[in-house]
N, C-alpha and C. Protein backbone atom coordinates (compact mmCIF):
# COMPACT_ATOMS: atom_id res chain seq x y z
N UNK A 1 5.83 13.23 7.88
CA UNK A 1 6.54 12.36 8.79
C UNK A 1 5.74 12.09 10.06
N UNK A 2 4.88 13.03 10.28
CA UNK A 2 4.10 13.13 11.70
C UNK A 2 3.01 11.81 11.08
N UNK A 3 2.97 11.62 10.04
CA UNK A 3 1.42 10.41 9.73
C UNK A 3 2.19 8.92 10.38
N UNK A 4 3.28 8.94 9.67
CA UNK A 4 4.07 7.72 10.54
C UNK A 4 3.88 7.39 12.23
N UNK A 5 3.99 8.88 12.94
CA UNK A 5 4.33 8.48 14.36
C UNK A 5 2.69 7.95 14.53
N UNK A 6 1.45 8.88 13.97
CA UNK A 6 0.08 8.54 14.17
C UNK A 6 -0.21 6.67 13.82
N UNK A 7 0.09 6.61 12.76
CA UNK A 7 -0.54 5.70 12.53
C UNK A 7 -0.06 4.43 13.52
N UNK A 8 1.33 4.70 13.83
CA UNK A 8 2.08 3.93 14.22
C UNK A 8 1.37 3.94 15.98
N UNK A 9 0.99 4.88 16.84
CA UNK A 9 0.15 4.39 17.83
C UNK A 9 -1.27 4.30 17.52
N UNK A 10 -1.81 4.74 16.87
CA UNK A 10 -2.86 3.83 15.88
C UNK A 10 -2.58 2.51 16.06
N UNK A 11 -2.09 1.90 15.44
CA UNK A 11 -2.06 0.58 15.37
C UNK A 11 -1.62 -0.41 16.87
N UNK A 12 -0.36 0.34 17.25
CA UNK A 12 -0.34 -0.22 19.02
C UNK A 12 -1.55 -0.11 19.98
N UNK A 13 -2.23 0.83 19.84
CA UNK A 13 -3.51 1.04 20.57
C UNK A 13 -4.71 -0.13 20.06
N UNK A 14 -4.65 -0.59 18.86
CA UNK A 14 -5.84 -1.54 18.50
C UNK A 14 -4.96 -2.75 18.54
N UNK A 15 -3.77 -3.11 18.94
CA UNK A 15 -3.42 -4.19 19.60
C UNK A 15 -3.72 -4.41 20.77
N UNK A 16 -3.46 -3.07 21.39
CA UNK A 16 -3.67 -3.06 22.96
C UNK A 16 -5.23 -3.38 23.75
N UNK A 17 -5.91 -2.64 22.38
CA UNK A 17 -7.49 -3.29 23.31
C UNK A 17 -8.01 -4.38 22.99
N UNK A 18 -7.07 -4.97 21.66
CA UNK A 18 -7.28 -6.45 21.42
C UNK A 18 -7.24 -7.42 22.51
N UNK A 19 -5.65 -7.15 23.35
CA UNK A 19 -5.12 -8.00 23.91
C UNK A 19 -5.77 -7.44 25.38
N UNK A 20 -6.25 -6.76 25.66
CA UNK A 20 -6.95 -6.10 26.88
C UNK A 20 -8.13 -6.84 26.58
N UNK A 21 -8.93 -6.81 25.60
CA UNK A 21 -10.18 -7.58 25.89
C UNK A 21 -10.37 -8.75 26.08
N UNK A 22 -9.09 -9.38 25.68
CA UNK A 22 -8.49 -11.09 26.12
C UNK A 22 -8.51 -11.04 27.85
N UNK A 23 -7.35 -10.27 27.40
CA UNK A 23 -6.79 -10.61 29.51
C UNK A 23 -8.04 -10.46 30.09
N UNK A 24 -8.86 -9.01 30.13
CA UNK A 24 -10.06 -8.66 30.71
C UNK A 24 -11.34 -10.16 30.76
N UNK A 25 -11.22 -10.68 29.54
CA UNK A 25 -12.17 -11.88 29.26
C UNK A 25 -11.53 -13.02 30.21
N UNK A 26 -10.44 -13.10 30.27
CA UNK A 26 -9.78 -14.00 30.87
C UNK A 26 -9.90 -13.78 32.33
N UNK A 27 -9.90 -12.97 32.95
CA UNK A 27 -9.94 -12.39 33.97
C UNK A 27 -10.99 -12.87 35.06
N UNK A 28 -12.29 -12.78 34.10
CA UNK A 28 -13.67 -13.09 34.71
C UNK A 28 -13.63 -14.44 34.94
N UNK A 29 -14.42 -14.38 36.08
CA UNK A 29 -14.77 -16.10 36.50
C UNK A 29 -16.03 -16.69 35.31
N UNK A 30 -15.43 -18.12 34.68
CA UNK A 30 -16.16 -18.58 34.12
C UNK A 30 -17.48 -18.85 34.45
N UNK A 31 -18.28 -18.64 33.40
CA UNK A 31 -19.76 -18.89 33.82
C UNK A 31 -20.19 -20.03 32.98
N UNK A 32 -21.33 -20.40 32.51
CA UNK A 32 -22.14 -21.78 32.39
C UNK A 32 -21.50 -21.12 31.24
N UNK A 33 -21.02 -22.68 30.36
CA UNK A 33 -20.47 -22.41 28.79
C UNK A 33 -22.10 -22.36 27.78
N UNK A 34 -21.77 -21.09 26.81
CA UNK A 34 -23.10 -20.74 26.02
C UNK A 34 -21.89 -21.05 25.10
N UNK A 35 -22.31 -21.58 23.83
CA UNK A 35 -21.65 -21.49 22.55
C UNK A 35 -22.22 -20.71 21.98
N UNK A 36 -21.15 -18.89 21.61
CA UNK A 36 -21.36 -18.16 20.52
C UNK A 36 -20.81 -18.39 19.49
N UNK A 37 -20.29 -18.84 19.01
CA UNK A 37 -18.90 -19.57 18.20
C UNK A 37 -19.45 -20.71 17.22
N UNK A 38 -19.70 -20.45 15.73
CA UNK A 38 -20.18 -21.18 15.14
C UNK A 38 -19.31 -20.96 13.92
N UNK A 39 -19.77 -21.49 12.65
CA UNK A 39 -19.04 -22.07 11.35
C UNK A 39 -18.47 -20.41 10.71
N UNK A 40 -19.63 -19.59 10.93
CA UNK A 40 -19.02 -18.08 10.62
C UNK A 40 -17.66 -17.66 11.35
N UNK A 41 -17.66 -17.80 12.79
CA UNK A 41 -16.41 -17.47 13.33
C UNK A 41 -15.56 -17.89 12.89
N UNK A 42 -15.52 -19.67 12.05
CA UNK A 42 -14.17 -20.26 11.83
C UNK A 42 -13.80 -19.44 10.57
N UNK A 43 -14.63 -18.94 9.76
CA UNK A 43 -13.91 -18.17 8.47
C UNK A 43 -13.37 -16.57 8.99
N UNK A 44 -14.02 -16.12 10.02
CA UNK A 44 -13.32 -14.82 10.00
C UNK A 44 -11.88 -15.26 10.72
N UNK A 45 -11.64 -15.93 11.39
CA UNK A 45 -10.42 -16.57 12.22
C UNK A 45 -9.76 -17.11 10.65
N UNK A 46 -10.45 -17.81 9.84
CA UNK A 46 -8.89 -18.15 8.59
C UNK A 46 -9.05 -16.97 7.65
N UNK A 47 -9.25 -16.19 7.87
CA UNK A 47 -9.62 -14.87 7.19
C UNK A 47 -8.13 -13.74 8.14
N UNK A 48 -8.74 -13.43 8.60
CA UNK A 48 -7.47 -12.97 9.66
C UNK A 48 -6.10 -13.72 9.89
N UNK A 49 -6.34 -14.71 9.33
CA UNK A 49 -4.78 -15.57 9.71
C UNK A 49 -4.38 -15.42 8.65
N UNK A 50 -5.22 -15.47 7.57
CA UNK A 50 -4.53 -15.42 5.56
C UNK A 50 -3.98 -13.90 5.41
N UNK A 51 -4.99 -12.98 6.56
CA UNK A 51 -4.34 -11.58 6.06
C UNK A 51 -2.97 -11.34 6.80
N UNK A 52 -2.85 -12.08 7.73
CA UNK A 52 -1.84 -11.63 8.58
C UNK A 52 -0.79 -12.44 7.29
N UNK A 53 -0.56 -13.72 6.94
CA UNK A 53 0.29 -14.17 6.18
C UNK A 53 0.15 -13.34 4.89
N UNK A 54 -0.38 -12.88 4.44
CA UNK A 54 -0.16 -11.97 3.31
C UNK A 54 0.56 -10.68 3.71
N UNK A 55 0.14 -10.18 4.98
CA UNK A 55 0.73 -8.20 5.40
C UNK A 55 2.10 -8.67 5.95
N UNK A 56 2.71 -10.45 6.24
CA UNK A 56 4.36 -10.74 6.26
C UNK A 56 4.76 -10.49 5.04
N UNK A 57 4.28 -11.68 4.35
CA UNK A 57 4.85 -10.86 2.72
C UNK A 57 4.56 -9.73 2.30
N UNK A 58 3.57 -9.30 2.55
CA UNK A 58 4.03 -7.75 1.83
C UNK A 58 4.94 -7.18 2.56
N UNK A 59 5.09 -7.22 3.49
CA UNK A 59 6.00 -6.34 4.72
C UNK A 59 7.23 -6.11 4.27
N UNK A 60 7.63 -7.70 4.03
CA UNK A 60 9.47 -8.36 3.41
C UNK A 60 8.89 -8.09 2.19
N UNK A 61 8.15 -7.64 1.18
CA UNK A 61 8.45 -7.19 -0.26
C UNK A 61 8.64 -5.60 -0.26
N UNK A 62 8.59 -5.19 1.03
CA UNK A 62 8.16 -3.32 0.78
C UNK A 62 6.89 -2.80 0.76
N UNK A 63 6.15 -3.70 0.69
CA UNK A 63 4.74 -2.79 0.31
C UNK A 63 4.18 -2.61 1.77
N UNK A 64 4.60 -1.92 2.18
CA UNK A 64 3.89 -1.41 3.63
C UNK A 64 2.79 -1.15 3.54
N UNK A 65 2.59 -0.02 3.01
CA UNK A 65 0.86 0.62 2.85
C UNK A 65 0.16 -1.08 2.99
N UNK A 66 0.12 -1.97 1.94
CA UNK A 66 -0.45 -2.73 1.84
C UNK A 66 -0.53 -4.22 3.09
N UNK A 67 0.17 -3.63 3.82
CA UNK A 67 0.72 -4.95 4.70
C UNK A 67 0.15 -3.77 6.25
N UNK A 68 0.26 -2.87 6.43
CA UNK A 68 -0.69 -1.56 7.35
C UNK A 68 -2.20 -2.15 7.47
N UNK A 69 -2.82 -2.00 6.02
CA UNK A 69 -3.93 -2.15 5.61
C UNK A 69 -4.26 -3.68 5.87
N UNK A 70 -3.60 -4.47 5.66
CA UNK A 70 -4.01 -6.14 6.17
C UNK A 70 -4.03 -6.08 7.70
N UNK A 71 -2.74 -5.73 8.30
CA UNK A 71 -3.00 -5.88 9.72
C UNK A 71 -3.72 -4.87 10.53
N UNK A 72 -4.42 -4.09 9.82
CA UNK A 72 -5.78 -3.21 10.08
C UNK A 72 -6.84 -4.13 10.12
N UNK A 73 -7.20 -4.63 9.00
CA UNK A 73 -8.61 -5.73 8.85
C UNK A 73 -8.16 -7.38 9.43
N UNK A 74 -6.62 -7.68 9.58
CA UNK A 74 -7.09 -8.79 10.52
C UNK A 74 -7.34 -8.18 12.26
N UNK A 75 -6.82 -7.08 12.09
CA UNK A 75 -7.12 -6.91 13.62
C UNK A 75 -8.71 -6.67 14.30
N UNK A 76 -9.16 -5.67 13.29
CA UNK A 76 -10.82 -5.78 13.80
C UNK A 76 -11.48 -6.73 13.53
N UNK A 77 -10.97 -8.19 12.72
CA UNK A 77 -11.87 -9.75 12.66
C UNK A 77 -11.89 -10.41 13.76
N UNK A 78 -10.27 -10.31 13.93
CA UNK A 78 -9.72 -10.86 15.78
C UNK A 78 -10.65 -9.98 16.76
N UNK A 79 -10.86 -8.78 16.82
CA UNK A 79 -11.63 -8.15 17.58
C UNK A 79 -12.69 -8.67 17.75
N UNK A 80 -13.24 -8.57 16.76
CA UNK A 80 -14.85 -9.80 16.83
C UNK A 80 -14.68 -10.37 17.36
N UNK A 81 -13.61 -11.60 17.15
CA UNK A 81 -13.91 -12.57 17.41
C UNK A 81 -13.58 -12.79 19.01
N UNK A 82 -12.95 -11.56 19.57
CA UNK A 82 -13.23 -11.79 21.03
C UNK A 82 -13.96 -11.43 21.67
N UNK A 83 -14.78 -10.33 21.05
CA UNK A 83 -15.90 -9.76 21.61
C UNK A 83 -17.05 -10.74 21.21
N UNK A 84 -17.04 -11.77 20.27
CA UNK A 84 -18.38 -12.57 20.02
C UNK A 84 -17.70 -13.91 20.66
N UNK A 85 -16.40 -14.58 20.62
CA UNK A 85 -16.40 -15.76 20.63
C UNK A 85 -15.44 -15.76 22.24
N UNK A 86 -15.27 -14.94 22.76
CA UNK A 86 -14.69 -14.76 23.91
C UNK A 86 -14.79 -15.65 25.44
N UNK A 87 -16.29 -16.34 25.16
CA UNK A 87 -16.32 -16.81 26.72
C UNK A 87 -16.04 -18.35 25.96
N UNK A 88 -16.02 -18.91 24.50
CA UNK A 88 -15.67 -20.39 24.23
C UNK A 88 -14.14 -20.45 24.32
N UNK A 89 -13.50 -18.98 24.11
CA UNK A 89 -12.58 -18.96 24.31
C UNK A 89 -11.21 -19.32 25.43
N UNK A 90 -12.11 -18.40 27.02
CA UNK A 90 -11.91 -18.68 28.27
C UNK A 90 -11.56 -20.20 28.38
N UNK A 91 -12.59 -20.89 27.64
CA UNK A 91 -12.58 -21.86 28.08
C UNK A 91 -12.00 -23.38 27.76
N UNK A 92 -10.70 -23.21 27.04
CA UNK A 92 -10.00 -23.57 25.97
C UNK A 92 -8.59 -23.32 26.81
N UNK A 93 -7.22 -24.39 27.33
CA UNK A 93 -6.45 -23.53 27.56
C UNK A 93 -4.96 -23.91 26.58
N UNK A 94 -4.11 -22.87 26.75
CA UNK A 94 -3.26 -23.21 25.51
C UNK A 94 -2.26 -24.27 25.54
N UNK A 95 -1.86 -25.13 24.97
CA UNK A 95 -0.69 -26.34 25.02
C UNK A 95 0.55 -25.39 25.52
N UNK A 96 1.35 -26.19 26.41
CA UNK A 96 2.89 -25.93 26.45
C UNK A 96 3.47 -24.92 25.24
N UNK A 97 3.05 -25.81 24.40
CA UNK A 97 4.09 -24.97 22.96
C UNK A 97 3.17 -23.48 22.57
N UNK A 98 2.07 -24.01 22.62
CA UNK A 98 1.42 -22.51 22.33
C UNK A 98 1.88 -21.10 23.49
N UNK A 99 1.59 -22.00 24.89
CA UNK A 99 2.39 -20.54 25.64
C UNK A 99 3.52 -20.14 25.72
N UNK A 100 4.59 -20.79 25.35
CA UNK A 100 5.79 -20.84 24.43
C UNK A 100 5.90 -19.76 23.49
N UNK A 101 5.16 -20.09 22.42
CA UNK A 101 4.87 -18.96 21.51
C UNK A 101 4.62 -17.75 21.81
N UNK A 102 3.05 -18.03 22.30
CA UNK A 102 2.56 -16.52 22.97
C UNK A 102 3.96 -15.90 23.11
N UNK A 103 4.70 -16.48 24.22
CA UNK A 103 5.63 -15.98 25.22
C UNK A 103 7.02 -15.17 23.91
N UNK A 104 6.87 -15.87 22.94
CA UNK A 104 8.16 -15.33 22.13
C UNK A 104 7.63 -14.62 20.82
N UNK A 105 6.14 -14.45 20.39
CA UNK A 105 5.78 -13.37 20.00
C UNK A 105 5.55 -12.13 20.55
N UNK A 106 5.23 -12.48 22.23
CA UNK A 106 5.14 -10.80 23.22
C UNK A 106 6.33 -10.23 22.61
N UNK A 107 7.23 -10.88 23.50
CA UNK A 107 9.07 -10.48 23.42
C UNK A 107 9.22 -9.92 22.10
N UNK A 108 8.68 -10.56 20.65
CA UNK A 108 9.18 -10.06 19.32
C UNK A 108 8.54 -8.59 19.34
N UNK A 109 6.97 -8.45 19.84
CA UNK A 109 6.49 -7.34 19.28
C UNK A 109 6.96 -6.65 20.48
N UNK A 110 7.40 -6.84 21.58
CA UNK A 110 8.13 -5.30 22.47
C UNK A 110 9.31 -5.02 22.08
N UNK A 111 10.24 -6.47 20.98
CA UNK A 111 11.53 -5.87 21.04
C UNK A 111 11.14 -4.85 19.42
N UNK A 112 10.13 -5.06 18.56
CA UNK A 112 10.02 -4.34 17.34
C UNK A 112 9.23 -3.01 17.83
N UNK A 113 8.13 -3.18 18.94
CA UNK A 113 7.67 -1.77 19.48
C UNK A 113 9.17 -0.80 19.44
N UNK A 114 9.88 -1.56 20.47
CA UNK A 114 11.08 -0.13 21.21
C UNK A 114 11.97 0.13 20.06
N UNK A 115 11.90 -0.44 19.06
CA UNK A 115 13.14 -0.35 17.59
C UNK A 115 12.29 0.83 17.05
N UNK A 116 11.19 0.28 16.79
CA UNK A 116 10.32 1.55 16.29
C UNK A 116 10.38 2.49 17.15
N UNK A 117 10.11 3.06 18.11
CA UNK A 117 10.42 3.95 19.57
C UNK A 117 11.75 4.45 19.17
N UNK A 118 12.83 3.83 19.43
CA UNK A 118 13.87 4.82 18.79
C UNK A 118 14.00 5.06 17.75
N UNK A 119 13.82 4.75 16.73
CA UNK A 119 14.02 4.88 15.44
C UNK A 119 13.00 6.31 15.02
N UNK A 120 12.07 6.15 15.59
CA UNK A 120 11.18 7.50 15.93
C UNK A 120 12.23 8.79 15.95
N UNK A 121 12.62 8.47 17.31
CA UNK A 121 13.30 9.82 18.38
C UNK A 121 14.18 9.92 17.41
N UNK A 122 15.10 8.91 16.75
CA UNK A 122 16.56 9.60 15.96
C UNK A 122 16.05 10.15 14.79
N UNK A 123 14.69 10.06 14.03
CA UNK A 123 14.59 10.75 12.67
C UNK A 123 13.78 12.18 13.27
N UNK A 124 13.14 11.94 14.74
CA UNK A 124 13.31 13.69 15.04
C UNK A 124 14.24 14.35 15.10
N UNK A 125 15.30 13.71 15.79
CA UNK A 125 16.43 14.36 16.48
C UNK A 125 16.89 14.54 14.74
N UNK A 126 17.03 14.39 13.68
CA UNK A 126 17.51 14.68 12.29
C UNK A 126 16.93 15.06 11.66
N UNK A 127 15.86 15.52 12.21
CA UNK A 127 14.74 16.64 11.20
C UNK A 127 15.21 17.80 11.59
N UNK A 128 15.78 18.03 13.04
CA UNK A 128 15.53 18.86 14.06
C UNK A 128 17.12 19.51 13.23
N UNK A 129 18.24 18.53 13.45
CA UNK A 129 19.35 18.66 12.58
C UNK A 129 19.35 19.44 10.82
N UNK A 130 18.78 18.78 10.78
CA UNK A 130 18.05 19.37 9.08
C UNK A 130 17.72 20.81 9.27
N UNK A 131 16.96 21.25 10.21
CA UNK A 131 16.10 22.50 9.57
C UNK A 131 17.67 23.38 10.79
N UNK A 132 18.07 22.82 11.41
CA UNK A 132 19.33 24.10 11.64
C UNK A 132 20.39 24.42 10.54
N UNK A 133 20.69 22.89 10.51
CA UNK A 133 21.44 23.02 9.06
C UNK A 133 21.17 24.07 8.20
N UNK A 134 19.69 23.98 7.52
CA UNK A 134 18.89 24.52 6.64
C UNK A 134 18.91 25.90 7.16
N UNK A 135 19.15 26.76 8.28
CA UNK A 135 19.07 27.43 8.70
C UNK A 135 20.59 28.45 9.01
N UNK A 136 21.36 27.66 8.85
CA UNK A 136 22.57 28.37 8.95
C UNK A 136 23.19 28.18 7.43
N UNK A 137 22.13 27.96 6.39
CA UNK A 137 23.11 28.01 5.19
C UNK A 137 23.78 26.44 4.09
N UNK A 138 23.32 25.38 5.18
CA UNK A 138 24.05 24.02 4.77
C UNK A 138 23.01 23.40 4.19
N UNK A 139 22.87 23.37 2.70
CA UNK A 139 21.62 23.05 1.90
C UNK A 139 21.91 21.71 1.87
N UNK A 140 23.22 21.30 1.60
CA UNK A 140 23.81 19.88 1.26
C UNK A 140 23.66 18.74 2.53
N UNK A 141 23.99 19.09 3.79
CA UNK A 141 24.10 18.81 5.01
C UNK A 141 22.36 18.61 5.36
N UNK A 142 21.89 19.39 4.94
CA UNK A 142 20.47 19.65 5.65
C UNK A 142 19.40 18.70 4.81
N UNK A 143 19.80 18.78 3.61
CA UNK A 143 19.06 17.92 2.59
C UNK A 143 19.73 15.58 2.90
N UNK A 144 20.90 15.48 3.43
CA UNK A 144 21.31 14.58 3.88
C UNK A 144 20.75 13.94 5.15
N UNK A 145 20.74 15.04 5.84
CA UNK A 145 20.17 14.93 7.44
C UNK A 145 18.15 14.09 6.96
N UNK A 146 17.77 15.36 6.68
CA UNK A 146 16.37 14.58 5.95
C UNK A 146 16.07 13.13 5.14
N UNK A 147 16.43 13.24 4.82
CA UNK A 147 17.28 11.98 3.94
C UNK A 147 17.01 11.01 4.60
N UNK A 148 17.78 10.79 5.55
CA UNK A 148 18.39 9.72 6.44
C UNK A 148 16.92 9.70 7.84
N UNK A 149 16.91 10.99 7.99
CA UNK A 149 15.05 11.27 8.71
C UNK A 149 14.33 10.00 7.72
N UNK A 150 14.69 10.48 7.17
CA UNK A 150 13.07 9.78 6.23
C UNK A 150 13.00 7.86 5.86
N UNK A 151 14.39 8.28 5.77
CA UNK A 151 14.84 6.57 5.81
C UNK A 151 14.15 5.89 7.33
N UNK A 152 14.73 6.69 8.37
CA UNK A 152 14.16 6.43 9.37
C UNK A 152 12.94 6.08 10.06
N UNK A 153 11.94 6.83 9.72
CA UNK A 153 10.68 7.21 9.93
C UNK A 153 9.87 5.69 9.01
N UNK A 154 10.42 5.69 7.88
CA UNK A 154 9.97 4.37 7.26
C UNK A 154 10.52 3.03 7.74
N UNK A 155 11.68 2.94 8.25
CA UNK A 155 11.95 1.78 9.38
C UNK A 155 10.79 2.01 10.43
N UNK A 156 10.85 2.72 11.40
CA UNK A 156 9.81 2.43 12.28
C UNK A 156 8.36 2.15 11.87
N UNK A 157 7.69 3.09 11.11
CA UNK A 157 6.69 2.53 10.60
C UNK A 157 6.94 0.74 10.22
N UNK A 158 8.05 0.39 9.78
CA UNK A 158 7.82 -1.26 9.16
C UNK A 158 7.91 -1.96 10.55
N UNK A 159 8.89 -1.43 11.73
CA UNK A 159 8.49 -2.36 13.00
C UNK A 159 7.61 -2.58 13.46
N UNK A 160 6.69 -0.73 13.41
CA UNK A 160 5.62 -0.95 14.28
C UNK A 160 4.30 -1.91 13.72
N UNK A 161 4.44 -1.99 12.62
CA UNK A 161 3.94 -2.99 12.07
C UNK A 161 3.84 -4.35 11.90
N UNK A 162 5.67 -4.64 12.13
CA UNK A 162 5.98 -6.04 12.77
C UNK A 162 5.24 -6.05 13.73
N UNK A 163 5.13 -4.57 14.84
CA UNK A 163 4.67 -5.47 15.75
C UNK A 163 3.54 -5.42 15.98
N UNK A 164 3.06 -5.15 15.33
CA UNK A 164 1.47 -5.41 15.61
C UNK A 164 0.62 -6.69 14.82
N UNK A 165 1.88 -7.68 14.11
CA UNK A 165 1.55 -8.45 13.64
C UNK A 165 2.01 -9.85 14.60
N UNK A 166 3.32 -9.64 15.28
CA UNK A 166 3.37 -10.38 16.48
C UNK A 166 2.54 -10.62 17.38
N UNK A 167 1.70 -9.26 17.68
CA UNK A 167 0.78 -9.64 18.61
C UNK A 167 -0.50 -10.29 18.34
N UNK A 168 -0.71 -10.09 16.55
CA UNK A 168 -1.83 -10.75 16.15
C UNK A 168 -1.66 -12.07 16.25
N UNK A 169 -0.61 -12.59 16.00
CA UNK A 169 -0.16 -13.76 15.74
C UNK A 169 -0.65 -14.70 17.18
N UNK A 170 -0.45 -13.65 18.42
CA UNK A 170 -0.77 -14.20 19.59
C UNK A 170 -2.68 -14.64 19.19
N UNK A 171 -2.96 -13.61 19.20
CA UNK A 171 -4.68 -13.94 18.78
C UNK A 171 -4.76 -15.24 18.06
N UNK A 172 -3.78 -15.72 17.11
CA UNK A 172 -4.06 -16.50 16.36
C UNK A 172 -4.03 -17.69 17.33
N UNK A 173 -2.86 -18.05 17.78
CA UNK A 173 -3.06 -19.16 18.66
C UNK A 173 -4.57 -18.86 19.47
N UNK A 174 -4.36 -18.09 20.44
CA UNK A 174 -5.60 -18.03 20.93
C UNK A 174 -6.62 -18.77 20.52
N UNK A 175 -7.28 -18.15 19.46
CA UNK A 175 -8.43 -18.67 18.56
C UNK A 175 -8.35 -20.11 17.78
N UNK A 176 -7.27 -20.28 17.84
CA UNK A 176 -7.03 -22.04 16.83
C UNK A 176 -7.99 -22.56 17.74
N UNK A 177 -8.54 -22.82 18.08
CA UNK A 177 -10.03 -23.88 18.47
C UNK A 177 -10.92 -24.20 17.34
N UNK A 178 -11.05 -22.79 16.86
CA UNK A 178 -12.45 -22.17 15.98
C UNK A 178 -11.77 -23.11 14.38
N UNK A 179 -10.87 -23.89 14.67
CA UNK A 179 -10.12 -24.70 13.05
C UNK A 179 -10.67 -26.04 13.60
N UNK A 180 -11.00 -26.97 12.65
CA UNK A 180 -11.42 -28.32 12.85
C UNK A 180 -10.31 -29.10 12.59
């Protein structure tokens, strides 16, 4: 149950320096535009956008592991691509509707972060239940309590995953330049 809580800031943390190396890029005063950003970047950008639409469907079919594993490899393509394509980036700014978006994918992945966040704490707080149970004799009670832990623990894992696909999703706008 403890691989869940790992992986699960695992994955918030490589959102976080995703979106940190944005703001941070963003941050800096523009300098003379160099184009790093060529025909390779546009495939890892529809490469990362196909995985992110594949790790939704897997997500809504159940296959987590497999939808983990997509928004693992679109996240370090997006990474690239801000660490290589970052200053064509700066310099690009987003339509109305795109900061729109941005603005209501943040909101999705903090309201699926904190679902995951509790959903966490209540399958401790019922592990914790479980092994007293288990401890004073209530095999039936204690084996239920787990149960319902475990049910748990696999909800959050699927938010925190939502949300780390919300926030990719932000990258995606971002990067739509790099599409002809």
């Amino acid at each position: 149950m403890r691989i869940y809580r790992y992986s699960l800031v695992l994955l918030v943390v490589f959102s976080l320096f995703a979106l940190a190396g944005l703001a941070l890029g963003q941050a800096q005063a523009p300098q003379a535009p160099k184009r790093n950003c060529g025909p390779d970047h546009a495939i890892l950008y529809k490469r990362a956008c196909a995985l992110l639409d594949t790790a939704e469907k897997k997500l809504k079919d159940r296959y987590v592991a497999e939808a983990k594993a997509q928004v693992k490899e679109a996240n370090s393509l997006f990474s690239i691509l801000v660490k290589e394509c970052g200053q064509d980036q700066r310099q690009r700014l987003l339509t109305d509707k795109e900061v729109q978006q941005e603005t209501i994918n943040k909101k999705l992945a903090t309201d699926a972060l904190a679902q995951s966040e509790r959903l966490m704490k209540s399958a401790e707080e019922k592990e914790k239940k479980s092994q007293d149970a288990e401890n004073k004799g209530k095999k039936e009670e204690a084996v239920n309590l787990q149960r319902q832990a475990k049910g748990e623990y696999e909800l959050a894992h699927t938010q925190s995953i939502k949300a780390g696909i919300y926030s990719l999703r932000n990258q995606q706008l971002i990067f739509r330049f790099l599409t002809p």
